[in-house]
N, C-alpha and C. Protein backbone atom coordinates (compact mmCIF):
# COMPACT_ATOMS: atom_id res chain seq x y z
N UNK A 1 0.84 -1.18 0.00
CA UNK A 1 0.00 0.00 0.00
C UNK A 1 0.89 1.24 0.00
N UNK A 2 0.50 2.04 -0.85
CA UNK A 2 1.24 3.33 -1.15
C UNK A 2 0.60 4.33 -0.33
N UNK A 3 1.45 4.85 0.96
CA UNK A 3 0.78 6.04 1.82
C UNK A 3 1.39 7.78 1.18
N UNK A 4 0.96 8.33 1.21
CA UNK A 4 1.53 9.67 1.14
C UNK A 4 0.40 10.83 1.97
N UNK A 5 1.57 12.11 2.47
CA UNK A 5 1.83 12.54 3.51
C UNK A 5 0.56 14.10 2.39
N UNK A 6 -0.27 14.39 2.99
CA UNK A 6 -1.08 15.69 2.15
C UNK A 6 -0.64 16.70 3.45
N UNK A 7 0.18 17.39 2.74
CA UNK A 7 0.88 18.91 3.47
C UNK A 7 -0.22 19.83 2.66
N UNK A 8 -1.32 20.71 2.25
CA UNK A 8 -1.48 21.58 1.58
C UNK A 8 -2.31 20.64 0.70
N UNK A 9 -1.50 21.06 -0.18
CA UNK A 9 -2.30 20.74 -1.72
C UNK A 9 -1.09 19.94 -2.45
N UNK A 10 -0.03 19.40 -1.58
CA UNK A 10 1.04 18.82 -2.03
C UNK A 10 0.80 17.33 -1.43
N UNK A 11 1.29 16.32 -1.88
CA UNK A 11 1.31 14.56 -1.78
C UNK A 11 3.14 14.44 -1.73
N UNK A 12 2.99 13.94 -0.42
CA UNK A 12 4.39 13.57 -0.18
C UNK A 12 4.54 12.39 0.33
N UNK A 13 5.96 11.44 -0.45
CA UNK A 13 5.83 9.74 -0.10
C UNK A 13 6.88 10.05 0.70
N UNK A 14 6.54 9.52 2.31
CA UNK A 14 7.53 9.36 3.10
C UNK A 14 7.64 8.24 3.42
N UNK A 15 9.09 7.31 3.68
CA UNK A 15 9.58 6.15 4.36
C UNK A 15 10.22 6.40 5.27
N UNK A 16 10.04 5.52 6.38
CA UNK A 16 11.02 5.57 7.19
C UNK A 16 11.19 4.47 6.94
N UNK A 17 13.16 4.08 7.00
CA UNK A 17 13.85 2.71 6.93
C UNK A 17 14.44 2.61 8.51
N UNK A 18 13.88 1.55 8.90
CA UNK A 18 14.01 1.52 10.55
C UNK A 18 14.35 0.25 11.04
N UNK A 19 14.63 -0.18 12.82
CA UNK A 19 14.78 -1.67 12.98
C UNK A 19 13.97 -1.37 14.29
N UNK A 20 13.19 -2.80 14.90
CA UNK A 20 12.85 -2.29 16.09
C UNK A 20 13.72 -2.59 17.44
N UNK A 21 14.43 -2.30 17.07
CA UNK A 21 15.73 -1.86 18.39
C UNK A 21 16.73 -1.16 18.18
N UNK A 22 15.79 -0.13 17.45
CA UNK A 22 16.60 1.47 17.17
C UNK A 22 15.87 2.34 18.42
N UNK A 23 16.66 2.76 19.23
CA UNK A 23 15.80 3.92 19.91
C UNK A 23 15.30 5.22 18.86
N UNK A 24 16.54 5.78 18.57
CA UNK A 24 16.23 6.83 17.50
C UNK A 24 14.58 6.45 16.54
N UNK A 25 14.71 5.08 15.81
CA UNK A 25 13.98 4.73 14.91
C UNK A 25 12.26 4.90 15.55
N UNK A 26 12.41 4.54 16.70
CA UNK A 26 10.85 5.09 17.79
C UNK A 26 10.88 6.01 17.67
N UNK A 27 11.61 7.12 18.29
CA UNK A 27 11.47 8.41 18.41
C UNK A 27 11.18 8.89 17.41
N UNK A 28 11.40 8.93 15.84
CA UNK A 28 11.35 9.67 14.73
C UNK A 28 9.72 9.52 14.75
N UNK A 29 9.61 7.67 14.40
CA UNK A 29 7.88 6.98 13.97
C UNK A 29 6.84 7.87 15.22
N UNK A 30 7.33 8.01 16.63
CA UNK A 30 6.29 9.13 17.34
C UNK A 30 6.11 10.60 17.07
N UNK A 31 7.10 10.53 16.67
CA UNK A 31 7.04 12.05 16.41
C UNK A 31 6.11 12.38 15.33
N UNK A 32 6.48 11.77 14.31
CA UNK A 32 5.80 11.48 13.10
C UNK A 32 4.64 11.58 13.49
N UNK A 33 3.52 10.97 14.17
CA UNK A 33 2.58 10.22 14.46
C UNK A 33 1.84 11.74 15.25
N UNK A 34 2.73 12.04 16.00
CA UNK A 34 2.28 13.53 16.66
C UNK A 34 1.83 13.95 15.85
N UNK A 35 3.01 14.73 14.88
CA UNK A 35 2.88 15.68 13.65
C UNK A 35 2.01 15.42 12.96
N UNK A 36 1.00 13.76 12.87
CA UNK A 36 0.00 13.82 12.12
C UNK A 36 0.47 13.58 10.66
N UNK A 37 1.97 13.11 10.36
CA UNK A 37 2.21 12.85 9.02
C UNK A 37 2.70 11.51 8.83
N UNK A 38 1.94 11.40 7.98
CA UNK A 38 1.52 9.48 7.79
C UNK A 38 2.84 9.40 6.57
N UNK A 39 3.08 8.16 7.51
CA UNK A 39 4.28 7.47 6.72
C UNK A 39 4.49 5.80 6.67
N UNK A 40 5.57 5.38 5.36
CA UNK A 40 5.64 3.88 5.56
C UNK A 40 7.08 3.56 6.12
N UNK A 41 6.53 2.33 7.28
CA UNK A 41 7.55 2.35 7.69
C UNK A 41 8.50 0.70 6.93
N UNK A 42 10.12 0.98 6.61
CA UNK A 42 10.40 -0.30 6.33
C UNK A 42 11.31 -0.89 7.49
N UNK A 43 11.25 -2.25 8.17
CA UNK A 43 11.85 -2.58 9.03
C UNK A 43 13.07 -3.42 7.92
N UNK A 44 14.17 -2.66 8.19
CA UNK A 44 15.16 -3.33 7.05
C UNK A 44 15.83 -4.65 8.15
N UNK A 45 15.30 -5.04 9.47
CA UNK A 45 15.88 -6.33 10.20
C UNK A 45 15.21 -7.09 9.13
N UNK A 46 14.29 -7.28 8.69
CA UNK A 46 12.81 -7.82 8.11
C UNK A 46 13.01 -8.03 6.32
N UNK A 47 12.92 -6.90 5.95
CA UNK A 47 12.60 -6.38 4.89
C UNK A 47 14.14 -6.65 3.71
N UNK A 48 14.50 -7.86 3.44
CA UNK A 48 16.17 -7.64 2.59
C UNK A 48 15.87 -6.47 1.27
N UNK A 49 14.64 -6.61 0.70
CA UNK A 49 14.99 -5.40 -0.49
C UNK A 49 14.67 -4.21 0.21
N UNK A 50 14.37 -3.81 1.31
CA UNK A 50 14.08 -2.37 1.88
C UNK A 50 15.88 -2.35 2.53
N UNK A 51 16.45 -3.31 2.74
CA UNK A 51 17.60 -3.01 3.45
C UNK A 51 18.69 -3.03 2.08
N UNK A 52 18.41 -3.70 1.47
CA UNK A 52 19.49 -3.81 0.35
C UNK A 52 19.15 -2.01 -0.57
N UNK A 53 18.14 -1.63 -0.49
CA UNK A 53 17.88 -0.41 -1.07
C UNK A 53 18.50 0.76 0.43
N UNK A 54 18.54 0.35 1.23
CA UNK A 54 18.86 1.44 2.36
C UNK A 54 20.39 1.86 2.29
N UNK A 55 21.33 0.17 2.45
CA UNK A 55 22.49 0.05 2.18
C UNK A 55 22.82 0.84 0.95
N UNK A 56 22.49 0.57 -0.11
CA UNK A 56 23.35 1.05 -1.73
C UNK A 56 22.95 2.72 -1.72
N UNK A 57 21.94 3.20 -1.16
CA UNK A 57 21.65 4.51 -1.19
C UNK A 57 22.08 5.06 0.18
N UNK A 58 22.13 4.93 1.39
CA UNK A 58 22.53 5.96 2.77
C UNK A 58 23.70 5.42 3.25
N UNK A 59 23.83 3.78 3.33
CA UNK A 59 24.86 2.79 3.82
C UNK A 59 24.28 2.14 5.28
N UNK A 60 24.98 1.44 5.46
CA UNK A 60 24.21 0.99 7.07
C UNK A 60 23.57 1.42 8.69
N UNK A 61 22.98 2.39 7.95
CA UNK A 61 22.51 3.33 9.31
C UNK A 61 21.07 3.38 8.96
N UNK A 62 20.65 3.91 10.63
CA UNK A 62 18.78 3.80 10.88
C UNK A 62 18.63 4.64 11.74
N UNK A 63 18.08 5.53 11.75
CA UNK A 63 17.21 5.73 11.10
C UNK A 63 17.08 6.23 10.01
N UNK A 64 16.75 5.95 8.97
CA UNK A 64 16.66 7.21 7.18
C UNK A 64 15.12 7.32 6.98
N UNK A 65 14.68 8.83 6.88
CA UNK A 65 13.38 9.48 6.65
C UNK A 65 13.87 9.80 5.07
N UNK A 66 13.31 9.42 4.33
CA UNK A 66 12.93 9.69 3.05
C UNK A 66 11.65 10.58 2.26
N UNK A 67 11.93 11.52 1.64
CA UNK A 67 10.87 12.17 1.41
C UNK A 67 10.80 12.62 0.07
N UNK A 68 9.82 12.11 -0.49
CA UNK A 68 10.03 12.35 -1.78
C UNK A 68 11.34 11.41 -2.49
N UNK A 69 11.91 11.14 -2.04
CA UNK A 69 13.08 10.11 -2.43
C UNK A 69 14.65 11.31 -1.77
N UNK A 70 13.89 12.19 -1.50
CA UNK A 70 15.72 12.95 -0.60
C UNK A 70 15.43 11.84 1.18
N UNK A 71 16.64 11.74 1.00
CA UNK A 71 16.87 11.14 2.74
C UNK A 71 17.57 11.98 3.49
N UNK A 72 16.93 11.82 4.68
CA UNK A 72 17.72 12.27 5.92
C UNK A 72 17.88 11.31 6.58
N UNK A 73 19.64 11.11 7.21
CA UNK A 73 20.12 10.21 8.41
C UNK A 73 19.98 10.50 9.80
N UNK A 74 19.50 9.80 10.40
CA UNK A 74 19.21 9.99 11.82
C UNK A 74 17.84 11.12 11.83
N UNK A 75 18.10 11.04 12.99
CA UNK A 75 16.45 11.70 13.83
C UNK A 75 16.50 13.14 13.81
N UNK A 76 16.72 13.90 12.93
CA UNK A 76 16.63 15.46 12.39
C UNK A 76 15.06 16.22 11.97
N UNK A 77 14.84 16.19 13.34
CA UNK A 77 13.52 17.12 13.38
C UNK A 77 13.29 18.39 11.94
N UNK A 78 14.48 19.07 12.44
CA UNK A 78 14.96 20.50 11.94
C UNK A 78 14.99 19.99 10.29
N UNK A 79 16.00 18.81 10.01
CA UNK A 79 16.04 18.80 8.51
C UNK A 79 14.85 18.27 7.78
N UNK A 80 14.24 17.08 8.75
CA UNK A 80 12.69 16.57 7.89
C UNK A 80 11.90 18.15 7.93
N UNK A 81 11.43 18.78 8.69
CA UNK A 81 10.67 19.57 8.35
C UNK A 81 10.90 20.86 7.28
N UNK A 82 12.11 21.02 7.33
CA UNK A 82 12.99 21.82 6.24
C UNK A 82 12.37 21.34 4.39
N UNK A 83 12.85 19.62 4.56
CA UNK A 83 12.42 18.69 3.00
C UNK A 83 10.92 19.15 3.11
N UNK A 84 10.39 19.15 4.01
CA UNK A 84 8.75 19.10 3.95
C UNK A 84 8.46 19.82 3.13
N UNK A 85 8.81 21.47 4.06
CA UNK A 85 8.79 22.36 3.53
C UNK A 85 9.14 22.73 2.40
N UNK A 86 10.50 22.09 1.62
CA UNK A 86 11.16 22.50 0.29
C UNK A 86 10.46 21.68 -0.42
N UNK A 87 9.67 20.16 -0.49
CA UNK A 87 9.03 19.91 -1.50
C UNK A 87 7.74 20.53 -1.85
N UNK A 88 6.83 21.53 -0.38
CA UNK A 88 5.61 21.84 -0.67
C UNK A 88 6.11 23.36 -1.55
N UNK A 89 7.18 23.97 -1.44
CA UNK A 89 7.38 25.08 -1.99
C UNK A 89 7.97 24.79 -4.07
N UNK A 90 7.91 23.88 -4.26
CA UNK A 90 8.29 23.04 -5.11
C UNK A 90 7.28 22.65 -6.34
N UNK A 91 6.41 22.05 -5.68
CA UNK A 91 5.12 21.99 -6.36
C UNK A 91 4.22 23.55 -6.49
């Protein structure tokens, strides 16, 4: 199922690539969940083509918020909402 994130009048596909024994990887998915912006999450412990796509594009780290296909590493409040912002100004 394909989720995307309605900021405005803009459609944004967010992933999070996560494990569940990431602390960070909780913290981002609540926050998220606060903010009210719906996202998919991939558990790359789980998932080999969500991890084999995580690896060749960020390298072996978790949490990665993807938006629109730009990623951010780790739990960057400041930079996800920044992409948010730069894809709704975009469209």
């Amino acid at each position: 199922m394909d989720f995307t994130f309605n900021s405005g009048d803009v459609y944004m596909k967010i992933i999070v690539y996560s494990t569940n024994v990431c602390p960070a990887c909780h913290a981002v998915k609540e926050w998220l969940r606060q903010e009210n912006i719906s996202f998919i999450n991939k558990d790359v412990s789980s998932d080999i083509v969500a991890r084999n796509y995580l690896i060749s594009h960020y390298g072996a780290v978790v949490p990665v918020i993807e938006i629109n296909g730009v990623g951010v590493k780790g739990f960057n409040k400041e930079k996800i909402m920044y992409l948010i912002g730069y894809m709704k100004d975009r469209e």
